[in-house]
Structure formats: structure tokens, C-alpha cells
C-alpha atoms as a PDB file:
ATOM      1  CA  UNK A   1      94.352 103.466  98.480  1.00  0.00           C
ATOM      2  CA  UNK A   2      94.677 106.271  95.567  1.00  0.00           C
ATOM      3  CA  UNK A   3      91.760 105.015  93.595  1.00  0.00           C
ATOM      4  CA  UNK A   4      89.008 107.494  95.539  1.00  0.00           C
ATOM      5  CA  UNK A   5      91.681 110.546  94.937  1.00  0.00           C
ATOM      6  CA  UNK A   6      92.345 109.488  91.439  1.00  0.00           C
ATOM      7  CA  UNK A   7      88.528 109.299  90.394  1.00  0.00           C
ATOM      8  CA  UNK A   8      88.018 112.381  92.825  1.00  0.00           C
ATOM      9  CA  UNK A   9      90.447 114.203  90.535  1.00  0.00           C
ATOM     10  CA  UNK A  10      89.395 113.107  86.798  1.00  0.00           C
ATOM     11  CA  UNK A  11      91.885 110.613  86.404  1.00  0.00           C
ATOM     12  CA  UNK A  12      89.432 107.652  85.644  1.00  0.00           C
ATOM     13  CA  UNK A  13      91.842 106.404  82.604  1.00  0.00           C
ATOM     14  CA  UNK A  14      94.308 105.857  84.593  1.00  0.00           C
ATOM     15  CA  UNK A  15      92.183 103.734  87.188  1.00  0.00           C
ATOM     16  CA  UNK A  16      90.682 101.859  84.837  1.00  0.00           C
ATOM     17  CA  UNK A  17      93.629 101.076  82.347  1.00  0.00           C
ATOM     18  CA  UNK A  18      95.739 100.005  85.332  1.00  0.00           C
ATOM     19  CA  UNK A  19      92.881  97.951  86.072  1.00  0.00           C
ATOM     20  CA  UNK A  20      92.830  96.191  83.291  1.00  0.00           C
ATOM     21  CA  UNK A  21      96.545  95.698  82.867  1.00  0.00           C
ATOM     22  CA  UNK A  22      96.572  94.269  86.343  1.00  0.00           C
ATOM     23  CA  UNK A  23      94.171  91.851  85.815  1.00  0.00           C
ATOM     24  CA  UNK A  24      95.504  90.802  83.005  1.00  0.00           C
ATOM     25  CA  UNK A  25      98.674  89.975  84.186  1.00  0.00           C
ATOM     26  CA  UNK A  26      97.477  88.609  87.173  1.00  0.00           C
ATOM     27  CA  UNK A  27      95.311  85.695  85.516  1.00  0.00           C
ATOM     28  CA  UNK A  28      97.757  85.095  83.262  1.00  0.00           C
ATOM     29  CA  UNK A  29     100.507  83.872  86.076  1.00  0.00           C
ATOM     30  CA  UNK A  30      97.264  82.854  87.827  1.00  0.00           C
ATOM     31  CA  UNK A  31      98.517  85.171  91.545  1.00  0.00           C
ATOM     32  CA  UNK A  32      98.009  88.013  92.469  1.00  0.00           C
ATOM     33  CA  UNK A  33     100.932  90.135  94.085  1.00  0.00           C
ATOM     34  CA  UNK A  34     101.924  92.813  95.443  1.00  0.00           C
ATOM     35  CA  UNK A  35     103.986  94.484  92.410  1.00  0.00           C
ATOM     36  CA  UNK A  36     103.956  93.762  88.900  1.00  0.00           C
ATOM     37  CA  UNK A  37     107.893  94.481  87.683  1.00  0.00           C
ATOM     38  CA  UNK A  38     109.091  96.468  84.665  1.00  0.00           C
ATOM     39  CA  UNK A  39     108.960  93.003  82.539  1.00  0.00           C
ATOM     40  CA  UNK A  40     105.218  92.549  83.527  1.00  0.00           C
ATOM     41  CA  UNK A  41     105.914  89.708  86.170  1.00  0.00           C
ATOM     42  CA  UNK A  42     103.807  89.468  89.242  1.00  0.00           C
ATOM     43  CA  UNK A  43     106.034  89.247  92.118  1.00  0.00           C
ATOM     44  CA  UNK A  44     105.932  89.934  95.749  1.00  0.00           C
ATOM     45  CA  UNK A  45     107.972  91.945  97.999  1.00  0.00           C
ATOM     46  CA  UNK A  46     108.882  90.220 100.205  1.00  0.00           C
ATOM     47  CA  UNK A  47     106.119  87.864 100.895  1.00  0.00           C
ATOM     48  CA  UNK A  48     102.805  87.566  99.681  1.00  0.00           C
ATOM     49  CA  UNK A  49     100.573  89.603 100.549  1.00  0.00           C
ATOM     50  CA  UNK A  50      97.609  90.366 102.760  1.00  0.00           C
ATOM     51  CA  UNK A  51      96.139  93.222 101.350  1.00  0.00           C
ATOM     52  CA  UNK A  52      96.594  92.308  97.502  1.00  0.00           C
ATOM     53  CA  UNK A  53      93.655  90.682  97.131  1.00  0.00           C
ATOM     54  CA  UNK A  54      91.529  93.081  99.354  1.00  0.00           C
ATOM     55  CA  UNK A  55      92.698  96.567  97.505  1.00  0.00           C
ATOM     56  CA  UNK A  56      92.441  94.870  93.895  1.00  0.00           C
ATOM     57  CA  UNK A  57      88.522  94.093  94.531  1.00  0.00           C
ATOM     58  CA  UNK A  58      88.108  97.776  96.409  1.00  0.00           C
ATOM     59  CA  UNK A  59      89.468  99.659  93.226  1.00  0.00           C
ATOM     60  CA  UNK A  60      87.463  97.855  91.214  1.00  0.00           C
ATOM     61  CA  UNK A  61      84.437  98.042  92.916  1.00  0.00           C
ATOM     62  CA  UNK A  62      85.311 101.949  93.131  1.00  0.00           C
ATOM     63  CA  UNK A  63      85.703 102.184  89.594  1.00  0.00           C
ATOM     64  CA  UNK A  64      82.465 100.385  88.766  1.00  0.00           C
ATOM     65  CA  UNK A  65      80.266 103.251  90.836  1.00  0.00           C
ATOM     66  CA  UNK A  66      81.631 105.636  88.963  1.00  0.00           C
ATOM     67  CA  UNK A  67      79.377 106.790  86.323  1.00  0.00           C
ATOM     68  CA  UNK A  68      82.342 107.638  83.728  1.00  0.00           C
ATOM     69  CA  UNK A  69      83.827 104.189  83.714  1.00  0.00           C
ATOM     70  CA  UNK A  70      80.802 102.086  84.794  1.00  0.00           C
ATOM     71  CA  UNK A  71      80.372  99.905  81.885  1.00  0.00           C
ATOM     72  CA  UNK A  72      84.497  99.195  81.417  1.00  0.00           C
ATOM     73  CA  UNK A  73      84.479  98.124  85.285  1.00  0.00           C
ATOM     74  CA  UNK A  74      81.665  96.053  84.789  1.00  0.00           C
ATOM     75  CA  UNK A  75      83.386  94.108  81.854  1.00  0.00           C
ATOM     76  CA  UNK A  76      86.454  93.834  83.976  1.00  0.00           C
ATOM     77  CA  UNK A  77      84.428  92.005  86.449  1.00  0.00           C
ATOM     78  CA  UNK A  78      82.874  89.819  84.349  1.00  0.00           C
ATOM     79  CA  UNK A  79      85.867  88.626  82.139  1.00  0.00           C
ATOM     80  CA  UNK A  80      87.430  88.212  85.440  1.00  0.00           C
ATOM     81  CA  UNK A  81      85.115  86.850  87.921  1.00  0.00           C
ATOM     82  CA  UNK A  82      86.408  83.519  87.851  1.00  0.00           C
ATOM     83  CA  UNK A  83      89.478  84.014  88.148  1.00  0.00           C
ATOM     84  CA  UNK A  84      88.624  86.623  91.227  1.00  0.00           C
ATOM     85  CA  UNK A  85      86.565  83.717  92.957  1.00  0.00           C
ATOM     86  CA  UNK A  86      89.268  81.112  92.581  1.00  0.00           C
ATOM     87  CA  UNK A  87      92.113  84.157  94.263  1.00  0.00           C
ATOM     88  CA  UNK A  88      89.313  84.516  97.350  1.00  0.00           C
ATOM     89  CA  UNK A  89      89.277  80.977  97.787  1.00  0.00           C
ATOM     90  CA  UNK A  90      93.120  80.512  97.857  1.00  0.00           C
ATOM     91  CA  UNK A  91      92.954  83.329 100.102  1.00  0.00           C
ATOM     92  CA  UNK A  92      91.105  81.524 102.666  1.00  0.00           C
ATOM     93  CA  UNK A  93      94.082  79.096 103.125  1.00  0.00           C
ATOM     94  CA  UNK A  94      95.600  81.789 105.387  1.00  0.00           C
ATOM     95  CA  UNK A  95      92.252  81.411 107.913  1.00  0.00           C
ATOM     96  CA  UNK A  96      91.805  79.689 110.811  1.00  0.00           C
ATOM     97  CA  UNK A  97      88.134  78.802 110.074  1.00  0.00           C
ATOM     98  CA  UNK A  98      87.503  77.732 113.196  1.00  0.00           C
ATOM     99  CA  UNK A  99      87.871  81.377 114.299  1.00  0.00           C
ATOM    100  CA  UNK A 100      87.696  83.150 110.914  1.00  0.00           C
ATOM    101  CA  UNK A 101      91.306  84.767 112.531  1.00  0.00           C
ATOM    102  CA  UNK A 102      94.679  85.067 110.148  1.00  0.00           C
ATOM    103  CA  UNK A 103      96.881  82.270 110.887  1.00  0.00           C
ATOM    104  CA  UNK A 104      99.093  83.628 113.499  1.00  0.00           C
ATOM    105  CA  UNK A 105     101.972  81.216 112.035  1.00  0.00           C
ATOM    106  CA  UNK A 106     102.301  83.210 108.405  1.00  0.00           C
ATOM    107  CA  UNK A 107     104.845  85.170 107.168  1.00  0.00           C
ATOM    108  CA  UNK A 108     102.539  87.714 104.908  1.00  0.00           C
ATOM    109  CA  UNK A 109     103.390  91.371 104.006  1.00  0.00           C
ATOM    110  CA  UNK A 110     101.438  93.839 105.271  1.00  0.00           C
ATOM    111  CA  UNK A 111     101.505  97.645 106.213  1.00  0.00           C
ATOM    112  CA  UNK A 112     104.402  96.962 108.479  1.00  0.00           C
ATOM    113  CA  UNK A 113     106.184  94.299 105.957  1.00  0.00           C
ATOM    114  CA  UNK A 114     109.306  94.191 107.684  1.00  0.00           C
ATOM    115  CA  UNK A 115     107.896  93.458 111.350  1.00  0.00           C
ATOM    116  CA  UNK A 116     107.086  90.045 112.487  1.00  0.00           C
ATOM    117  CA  UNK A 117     103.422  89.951 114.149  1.00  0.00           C
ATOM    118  CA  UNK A 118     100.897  87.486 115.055  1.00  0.00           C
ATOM    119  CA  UNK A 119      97.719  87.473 113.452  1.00  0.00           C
ATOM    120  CA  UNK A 120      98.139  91.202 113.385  1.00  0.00           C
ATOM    121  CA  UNK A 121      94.991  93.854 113.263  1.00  0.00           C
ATOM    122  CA  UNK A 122      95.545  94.722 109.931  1.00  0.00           C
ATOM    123  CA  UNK A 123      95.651  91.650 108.536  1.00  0.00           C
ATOM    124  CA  UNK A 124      92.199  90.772 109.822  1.00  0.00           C
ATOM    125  CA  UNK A 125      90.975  94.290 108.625  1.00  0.00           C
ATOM    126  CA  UNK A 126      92.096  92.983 105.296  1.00  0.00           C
ATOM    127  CA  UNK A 127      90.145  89.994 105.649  1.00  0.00           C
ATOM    128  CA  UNK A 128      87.020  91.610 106.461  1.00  0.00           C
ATOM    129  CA  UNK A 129      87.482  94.171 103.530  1.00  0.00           C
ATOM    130  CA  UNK A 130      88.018  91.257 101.644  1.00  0.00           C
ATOM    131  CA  UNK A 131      84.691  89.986 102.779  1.00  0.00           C
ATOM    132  CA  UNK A 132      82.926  93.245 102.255  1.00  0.00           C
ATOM    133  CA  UNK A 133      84.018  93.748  98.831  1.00  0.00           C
ATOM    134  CA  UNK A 134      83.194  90.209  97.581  1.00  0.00           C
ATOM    135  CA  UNK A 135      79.833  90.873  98.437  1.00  0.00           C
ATOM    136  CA  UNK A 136      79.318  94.288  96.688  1.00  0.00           C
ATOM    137  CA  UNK A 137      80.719  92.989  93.950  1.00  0.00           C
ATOM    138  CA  UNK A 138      78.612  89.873  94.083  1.00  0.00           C
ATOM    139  CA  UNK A 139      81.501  87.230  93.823  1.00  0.00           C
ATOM    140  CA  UNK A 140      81.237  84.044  95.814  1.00  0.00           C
ATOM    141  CA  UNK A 141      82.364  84.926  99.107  1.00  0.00           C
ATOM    142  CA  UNK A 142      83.636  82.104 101.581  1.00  0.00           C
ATOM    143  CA  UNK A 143      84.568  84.169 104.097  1.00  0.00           C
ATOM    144  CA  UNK A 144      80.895  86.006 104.381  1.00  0.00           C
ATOM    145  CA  UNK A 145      80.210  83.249 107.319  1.00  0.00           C
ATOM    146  CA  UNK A 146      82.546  85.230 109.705  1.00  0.00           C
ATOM    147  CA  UNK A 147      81.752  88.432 111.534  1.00  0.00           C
ATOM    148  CA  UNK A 148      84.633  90.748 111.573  1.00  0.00           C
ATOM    149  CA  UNK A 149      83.487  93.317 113.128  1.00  0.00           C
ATOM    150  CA  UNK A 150      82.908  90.992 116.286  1.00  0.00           C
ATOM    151  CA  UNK A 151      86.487  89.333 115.469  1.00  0.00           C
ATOM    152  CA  UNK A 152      88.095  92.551 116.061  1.00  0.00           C
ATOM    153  CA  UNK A 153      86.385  93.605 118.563  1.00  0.00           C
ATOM    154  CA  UNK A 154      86.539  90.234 120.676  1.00  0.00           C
ATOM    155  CA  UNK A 155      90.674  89.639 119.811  1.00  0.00           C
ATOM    156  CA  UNK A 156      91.952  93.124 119.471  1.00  0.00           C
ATOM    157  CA  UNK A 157      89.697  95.711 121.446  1.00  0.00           C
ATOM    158  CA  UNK A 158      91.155  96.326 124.460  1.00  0.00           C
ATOM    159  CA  UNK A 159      89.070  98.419 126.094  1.00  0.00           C
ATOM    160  CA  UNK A 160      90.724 101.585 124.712  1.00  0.00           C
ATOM    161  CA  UNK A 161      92.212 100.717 121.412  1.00  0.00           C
ATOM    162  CA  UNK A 162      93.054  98.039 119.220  1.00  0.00           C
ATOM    163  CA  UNK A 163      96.064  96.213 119.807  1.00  0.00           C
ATOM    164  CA  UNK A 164      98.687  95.713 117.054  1.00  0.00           C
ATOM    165  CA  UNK A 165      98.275  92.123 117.022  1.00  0.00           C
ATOM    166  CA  UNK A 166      97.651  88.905 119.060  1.00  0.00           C
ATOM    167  CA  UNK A 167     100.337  89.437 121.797  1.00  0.00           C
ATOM    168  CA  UNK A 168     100.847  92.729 121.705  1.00  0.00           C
ATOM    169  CA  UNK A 169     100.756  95.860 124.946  1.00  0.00           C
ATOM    170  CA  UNK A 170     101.642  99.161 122.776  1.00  0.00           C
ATOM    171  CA  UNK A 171      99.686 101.793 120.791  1.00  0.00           C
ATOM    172  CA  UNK A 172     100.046 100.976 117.075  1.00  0.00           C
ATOM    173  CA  UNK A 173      98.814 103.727 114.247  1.00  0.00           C
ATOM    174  CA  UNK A 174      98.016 101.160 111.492  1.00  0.00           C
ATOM    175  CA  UNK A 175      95.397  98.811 113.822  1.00  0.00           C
ATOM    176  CA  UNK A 176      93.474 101.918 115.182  1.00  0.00           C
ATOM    177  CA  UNK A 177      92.849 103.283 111.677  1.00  0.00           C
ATOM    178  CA  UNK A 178      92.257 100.328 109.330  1.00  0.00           C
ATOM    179  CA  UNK A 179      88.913  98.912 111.521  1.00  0.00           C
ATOM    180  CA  UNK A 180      87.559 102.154 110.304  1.00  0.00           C
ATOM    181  CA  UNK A 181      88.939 103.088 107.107  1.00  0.00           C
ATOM    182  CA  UNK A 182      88.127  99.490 106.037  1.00  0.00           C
ATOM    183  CA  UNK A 183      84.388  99.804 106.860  1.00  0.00           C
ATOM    184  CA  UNK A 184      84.398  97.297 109.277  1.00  0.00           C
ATOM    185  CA  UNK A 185      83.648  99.472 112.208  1.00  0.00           C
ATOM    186  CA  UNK A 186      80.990 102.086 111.883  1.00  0.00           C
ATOM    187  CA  UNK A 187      80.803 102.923 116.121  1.00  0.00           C
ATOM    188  CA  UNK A 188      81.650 106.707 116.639  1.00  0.00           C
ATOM    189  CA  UNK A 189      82.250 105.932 120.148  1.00  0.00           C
ATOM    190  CA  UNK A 190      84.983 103.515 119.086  1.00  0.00           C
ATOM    191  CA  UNK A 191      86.477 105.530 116.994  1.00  0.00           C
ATOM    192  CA  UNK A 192      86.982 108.109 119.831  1.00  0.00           C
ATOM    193  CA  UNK A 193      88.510 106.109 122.079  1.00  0.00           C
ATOM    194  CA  UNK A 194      90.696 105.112 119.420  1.00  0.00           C
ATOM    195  CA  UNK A 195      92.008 108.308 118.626  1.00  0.00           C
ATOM    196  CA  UNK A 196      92.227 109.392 121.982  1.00  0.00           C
ATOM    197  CA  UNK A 197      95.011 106.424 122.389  1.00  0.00           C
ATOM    198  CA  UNK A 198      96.801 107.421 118.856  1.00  0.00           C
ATOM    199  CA  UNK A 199      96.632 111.158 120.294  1.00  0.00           C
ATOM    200  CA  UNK A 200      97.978 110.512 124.171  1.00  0.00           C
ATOM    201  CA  UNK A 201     101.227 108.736 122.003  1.00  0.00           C
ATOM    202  CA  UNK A 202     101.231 111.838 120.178  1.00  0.00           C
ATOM    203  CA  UNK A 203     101.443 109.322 116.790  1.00  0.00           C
ATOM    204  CA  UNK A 204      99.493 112.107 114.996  1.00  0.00           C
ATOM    205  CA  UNK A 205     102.383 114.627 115.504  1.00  0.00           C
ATOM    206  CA  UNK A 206     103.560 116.740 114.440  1.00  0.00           C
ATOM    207  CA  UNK A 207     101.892 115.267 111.380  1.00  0.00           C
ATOM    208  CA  UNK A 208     100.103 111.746 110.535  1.00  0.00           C
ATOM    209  CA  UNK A 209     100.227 109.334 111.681  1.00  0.00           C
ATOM    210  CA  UNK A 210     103.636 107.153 113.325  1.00  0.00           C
ATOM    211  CA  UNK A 211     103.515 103.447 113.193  1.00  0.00           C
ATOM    212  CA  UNK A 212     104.592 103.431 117.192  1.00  0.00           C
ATOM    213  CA  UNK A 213     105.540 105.800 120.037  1.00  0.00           C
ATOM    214  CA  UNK A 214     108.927 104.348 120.007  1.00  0.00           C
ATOM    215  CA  UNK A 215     110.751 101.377 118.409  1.00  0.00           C
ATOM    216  CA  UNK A 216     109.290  97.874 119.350  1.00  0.00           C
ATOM    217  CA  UNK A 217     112.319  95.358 119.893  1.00  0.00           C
ATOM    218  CA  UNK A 218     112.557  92.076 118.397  1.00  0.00           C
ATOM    219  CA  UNK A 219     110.238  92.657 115.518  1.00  0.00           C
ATOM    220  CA  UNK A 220     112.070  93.029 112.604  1.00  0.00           C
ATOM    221  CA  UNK A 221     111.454  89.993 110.078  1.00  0.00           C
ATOM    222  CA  UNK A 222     114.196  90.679 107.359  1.00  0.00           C
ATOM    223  CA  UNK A 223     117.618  91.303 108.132  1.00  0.00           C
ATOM    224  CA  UNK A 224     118.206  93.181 104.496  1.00  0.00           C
ATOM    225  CA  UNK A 225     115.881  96.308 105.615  1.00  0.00           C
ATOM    226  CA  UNK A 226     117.380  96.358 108.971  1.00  0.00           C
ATOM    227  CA  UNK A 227     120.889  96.956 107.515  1.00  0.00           C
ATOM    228  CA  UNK A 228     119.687  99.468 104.530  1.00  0.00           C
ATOM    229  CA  UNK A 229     116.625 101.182 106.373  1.00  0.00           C
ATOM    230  CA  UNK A 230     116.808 100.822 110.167  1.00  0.00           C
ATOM    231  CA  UNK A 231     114.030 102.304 111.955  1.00  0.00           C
ATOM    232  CA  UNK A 232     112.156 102.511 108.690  1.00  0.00           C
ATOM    233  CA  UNK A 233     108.647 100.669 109.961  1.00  0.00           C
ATOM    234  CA  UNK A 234     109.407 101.699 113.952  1.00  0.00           C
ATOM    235  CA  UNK A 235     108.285 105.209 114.929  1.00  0.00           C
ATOM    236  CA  UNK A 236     108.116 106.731 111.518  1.00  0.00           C
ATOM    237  CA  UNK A 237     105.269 108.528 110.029  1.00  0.00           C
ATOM    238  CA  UNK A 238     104.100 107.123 106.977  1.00  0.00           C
ATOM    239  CA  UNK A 239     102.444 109.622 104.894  1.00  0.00           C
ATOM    240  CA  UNK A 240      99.951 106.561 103.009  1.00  0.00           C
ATOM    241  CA  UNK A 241      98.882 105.650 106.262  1.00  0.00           C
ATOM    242  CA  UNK A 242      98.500 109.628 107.625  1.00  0.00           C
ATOM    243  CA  UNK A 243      96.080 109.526 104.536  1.00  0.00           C
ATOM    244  CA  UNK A 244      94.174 107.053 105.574  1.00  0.00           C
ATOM    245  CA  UNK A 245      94.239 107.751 109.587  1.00  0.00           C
ATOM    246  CA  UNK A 246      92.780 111.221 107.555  1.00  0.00           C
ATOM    247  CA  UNK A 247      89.822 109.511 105.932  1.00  0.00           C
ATOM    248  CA  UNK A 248      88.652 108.175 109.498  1.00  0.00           C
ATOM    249  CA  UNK A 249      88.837 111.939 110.410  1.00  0.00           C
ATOM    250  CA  UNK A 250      86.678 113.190 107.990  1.00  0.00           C
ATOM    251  CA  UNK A 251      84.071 110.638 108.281  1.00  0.00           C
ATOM    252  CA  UNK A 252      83.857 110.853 112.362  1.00  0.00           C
ATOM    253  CA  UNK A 253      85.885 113.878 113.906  1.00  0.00           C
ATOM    254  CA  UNK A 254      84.980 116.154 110.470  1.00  0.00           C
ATOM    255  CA  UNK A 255      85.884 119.270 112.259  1.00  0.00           C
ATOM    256  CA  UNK A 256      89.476 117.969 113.051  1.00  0.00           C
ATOM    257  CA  UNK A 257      90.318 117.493 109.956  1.00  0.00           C
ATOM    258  CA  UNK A 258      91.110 121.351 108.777  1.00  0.00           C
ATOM    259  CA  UNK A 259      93.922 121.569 111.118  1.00  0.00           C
ATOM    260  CA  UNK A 260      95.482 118.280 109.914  1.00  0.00           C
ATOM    261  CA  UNK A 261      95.755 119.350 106.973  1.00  0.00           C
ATOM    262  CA  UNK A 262      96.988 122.384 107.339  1.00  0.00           C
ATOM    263  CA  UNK A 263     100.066 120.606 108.975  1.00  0.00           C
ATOM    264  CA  UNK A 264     100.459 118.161 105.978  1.00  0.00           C
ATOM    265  CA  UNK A 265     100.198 121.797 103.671  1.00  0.00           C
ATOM    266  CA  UNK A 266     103.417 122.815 105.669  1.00  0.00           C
ATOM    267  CA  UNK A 267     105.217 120.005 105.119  1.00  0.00           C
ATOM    268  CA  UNK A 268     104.695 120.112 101.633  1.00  0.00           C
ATOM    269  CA  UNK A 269     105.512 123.790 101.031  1.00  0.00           C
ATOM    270  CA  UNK A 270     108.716 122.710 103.192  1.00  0.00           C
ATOM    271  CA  UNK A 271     109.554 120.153 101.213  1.00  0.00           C
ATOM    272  CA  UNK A 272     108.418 121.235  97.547  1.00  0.00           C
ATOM    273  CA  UNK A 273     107.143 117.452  97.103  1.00  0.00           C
ATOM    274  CA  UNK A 274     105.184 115.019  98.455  1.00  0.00           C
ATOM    275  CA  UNK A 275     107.661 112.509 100.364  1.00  0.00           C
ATOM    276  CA  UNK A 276     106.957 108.953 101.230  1.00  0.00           C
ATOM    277  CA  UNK A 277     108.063 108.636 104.938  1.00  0.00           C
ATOM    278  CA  UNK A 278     109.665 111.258 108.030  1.00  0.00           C
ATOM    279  CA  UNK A 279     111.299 110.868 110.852  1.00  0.00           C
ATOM    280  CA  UNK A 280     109.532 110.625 114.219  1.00  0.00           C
ATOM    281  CA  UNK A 281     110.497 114.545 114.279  1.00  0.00           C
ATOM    282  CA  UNK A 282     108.825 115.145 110.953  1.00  0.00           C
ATOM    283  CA  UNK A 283     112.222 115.545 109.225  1.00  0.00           C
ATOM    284  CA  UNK A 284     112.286 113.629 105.483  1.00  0.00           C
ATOM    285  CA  UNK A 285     113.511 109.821 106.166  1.00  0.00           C
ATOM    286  CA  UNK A 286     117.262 109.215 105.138  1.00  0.00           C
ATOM    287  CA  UNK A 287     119.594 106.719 106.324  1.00  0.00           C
ATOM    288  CA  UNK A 288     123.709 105.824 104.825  1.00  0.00           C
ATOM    289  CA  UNK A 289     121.855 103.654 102.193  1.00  0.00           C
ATOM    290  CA  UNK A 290     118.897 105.184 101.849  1.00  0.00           C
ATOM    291  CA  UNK A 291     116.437 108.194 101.206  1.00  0.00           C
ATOM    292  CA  UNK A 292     112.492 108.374 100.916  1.00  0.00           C
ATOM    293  CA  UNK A 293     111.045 108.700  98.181  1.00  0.00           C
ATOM    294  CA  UNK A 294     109.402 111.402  96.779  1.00  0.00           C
ATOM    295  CA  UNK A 295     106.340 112.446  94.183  1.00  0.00           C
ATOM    296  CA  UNK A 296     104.476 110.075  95.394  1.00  0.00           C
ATOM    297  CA  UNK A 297     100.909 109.268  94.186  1.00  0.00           C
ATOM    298  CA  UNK A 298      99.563 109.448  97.528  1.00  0.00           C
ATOM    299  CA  UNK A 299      99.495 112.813  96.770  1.00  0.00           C
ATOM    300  CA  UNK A 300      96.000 112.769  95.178  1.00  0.00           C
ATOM    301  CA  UNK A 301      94.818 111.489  98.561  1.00  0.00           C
ATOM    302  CA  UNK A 302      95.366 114.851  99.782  1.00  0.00           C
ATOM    303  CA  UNK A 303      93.702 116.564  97.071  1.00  0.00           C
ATOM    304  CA  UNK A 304      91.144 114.553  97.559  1.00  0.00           C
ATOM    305  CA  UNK A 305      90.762 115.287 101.278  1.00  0.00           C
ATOM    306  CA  UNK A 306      91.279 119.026 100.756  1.00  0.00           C
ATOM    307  CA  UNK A 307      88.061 118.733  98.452  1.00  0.00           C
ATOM    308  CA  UNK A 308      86.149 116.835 101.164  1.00  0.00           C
ATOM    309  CA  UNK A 309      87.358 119.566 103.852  1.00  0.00           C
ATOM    310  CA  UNK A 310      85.791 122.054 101.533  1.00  0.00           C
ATOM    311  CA  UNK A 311      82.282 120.045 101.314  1.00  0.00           C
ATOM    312  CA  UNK A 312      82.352 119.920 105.028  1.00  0.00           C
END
């Protein structure tokens, strides 16, 4: 999600030398994960994945259009192409190729990894990204036979937003930005009925964006987070995904975007930092075990957006 902002910003060593170590590591142990530990072992927390896979070929991709570290990306890809072909095809053990859908029966992290869902939005968005950026980057694609913009729209498109996944009747923040952020969904139209439903559950305030209006019951997949963290993936705003929910602002609702940010500049003058997650009141995250982080990297997201505000 950082690699736009990082490039954006000058920092193309960093993109490309954490490219490179990634990969590296990753064909080695032959996966692909969602963290790499201190030890360089791949390892996923808690379960694989969804969006591994998906991100990995995006930054990449990223890196090779940009003109400073063109020719290193391009090496990447080519020492690595086979090994990125064989992790797309293992990835299509979690479709239903019948319907080109996310097995509804998996157990995968994804933006909400402590919530159980069916098949969920996100997941699928990941899939098509996954799609999309196999074919820019001209690696054999399996899943290029399914249409996911017409998946989404058939199974999640309610008439006035996406739903969080296969069963579900509530407003979610992460399935109404990720059609959109992913490239999957281009329709202006769409995207303002979309945002119309994140704004009536007020999930954009007082800042972006809140996973839900309130807390869903019965959703919580791992009892360890619930004890440490409760609430921590209910109505919380999470500032990666405010980033992104940010991105879909620029690109369709451009002139909304200046007084977003200006409520994310508050926060971090507040705050001195740039925290990782806030109460539903916009107050920093804490709980008996536990306190956000802070200094995150998505912080170069927001530079980055600032920069595009100016531009606009």
C-alpha cells in the first residue's frame, strides 16, 4: 500500500531493496506470507493470506514504471517469474472456478484478520488485483478467464453499496473502498453511491474511514485478539485503510479530498505521530493489554496524497 508514497517521496532504495529481499526469501521457503520475522522466516499471521500475493506483484509492477529503478524491477521479474507463476497458480486453489468466487469455506487473513466472513468483498478485490497485475506484468495468469468486475457487482452490489461479504446486511468501510482502489471498478456513479452509504454511517468521521457503524456480533475468528484487543477490527478507524478510502477520493470526488485531509492534519498535530488505529471517537486505540502503534509507514501515504491535493 506504501509503495506509490514511497516512490512519490524519493525513497526508491528502499522499494526496491525490500523487493528484492522479499523475493528472495520467499522462493527460498517456496510461500509467500504475510511477514517475514527478524530471523528471515516467512510466516503468516495468523493465516495465510489473501492479499500477499496481490500487493507483492502491485509493488513490483509499481517499481518497474518507475524510471529510477526500471531496469532493477525488471531483473526482479525475470529472476523471479517462475517462481511468481507457480505462487498464482497455488493461489487459485482458494477459487471456486466454477464461479471464479473465494471459497467461502477458508480461513484466510485479510483486512479484517480477526473476523470470520464468507467469501468476503475484499478477498475477491484481491483476486481481481491479482488478475490485473499478472497481466501487466505479463505472467501467466489463470485467473484472467474470470470477470471481476461483473463478480462483484453480481455477488456484492446491492443496489447501494457493496456488502461485506456473502451473507452479510451492514455497511462495511473495507468492501466499498477496495473495488475502487483495486482498479476493478472504474464507474463514477458507483463510486457515489458507495460513498454516500460509508457517509450516511458516518464511517468517514470524524476521520477515515471505520471498519463498521457499530460492532458486528459473532465474528470474531481468534479468541487471543478478543482477550488482548477487543473491539480492535469492529468500529475502529484504521488509518491504512482511511489512506486508501483517500485514494478513491482523489481519483473520483477530487474536490473532497482537501477537507479530509485537513482532518487527518489535526490528528496528527494532536498526536505528534502518525498512529496505527482510533477509537470510533477518534481517540488513539488502547486497551489493558494493548496500545496502537505509532510511526507508522503509512505515513508516506499522506504525503503522498497531500502532493496529489496540491496537483489538483
Amino acid at each position: 500500500m506504501c509503495v506509490e508514497g514511497l516512490l512519490s517521496e524519493g525513497h526508491e532504495k528502499y522499494v526496491i531493496n525490500t523487493l528484492s529481499h522479499a523475493l528472495k526469501i520467499f522462493k527460498k521457503h517456496n510461500i509467500i506470507t504475510t511477514t517475514i520475522n527478524s530471523n528471515g522466516i516467512p510466516r503468516n499471521f495468523f493465516d495465510p493470506g489473501v492479499d500477499s500475493l496481490p500487493f507483492l506483484l502491485r509493488a513490483l509492477r509499481l517499481a518497474i514504471e518507475n524510471p529510477k529503478i526500471k531496469s532493477i524491477a525488471r531483473n526482479l521479474r525475470k529472476e523471479y517469474k517462475e517462481f511468481l507463476e507457480k505462487q498464482i497458480l497455488l493461489f487459485l486453489q482458494w477459487i471456486d472456478i466454477e464461479t471464479g468466487l473465494v471459497k467461502s469455506n477458508l480461513k484466510l487473513s485479510t483486512m479484517k484478520d480477526h473476523c470470520n466472513r464468507l467469501s468476503s468483498c475484499y478477498s475477491n478485490c484481491m483476486s481481481g488485483m491479482l488478475s490485473n497485475e499478472a497481466d501487466k506484468l505479463k505472467l501467466t495468469n489463470p485467473l484472467g478467464r474470470f470477470d471481476y468486475k461483473a463478480i462483484l457487482i453480481e455477488n456484492f452490489y446491492n443496489g447501494y453499496y457493496f456488502d461485506d461479504d456473502m451473507c452479510s446486511d451492514y455497511i462495511s468501510g473495507d468492501a466499498n473502498v477496495f473495488p475502487f482502489y483495486c482498479d476493478i471498478i472504474d464507474d463514477p456513479i458507483l463510486f457515489k453511491s458507495c460513498l454516500r452509504a460509508i457517509q450516511q454511517d458516518e464511517l468517514d468521521s470524524p476521520f477515515p474511514l471505520r471498519y463498521t457503524k457499530e460492532k458486528i456480533e459473532n465474528r470474531e475468528n481468534n479468541i487471543l485478539p478478543m482477550i488482548v484487543a477487543p473491539g480492535y477490527e469492529d468500529n475502529t478507524i484504521w488509518v491504512h485503510l482511511g489512506m486508501c478510502f483517500l485514494y478513491t477520493i482523489a481519483k473520483f470526488e477530487p474536490k473532497m479530498l482537501d477537507e479530509y485531509l485537513v482532518a487527518y492534519t489535526t490528528t496528527i498535530v494532536r498526536h505528534k505521530n502518525f498512529l496505527e488505529v482510533f477509537n470510533s471517537n477518534g481517540t488513539p486505540y488502547t486497551s489493558f493489554f494493548y496500545v496502537a502503534d505509532d510511526s507508522m509507514s503509512w505515513a508516506v501515504m499522506y504525503l503522498h496524497l497531500k502532493e496529489i491535493n496540491k496537483s489538483l
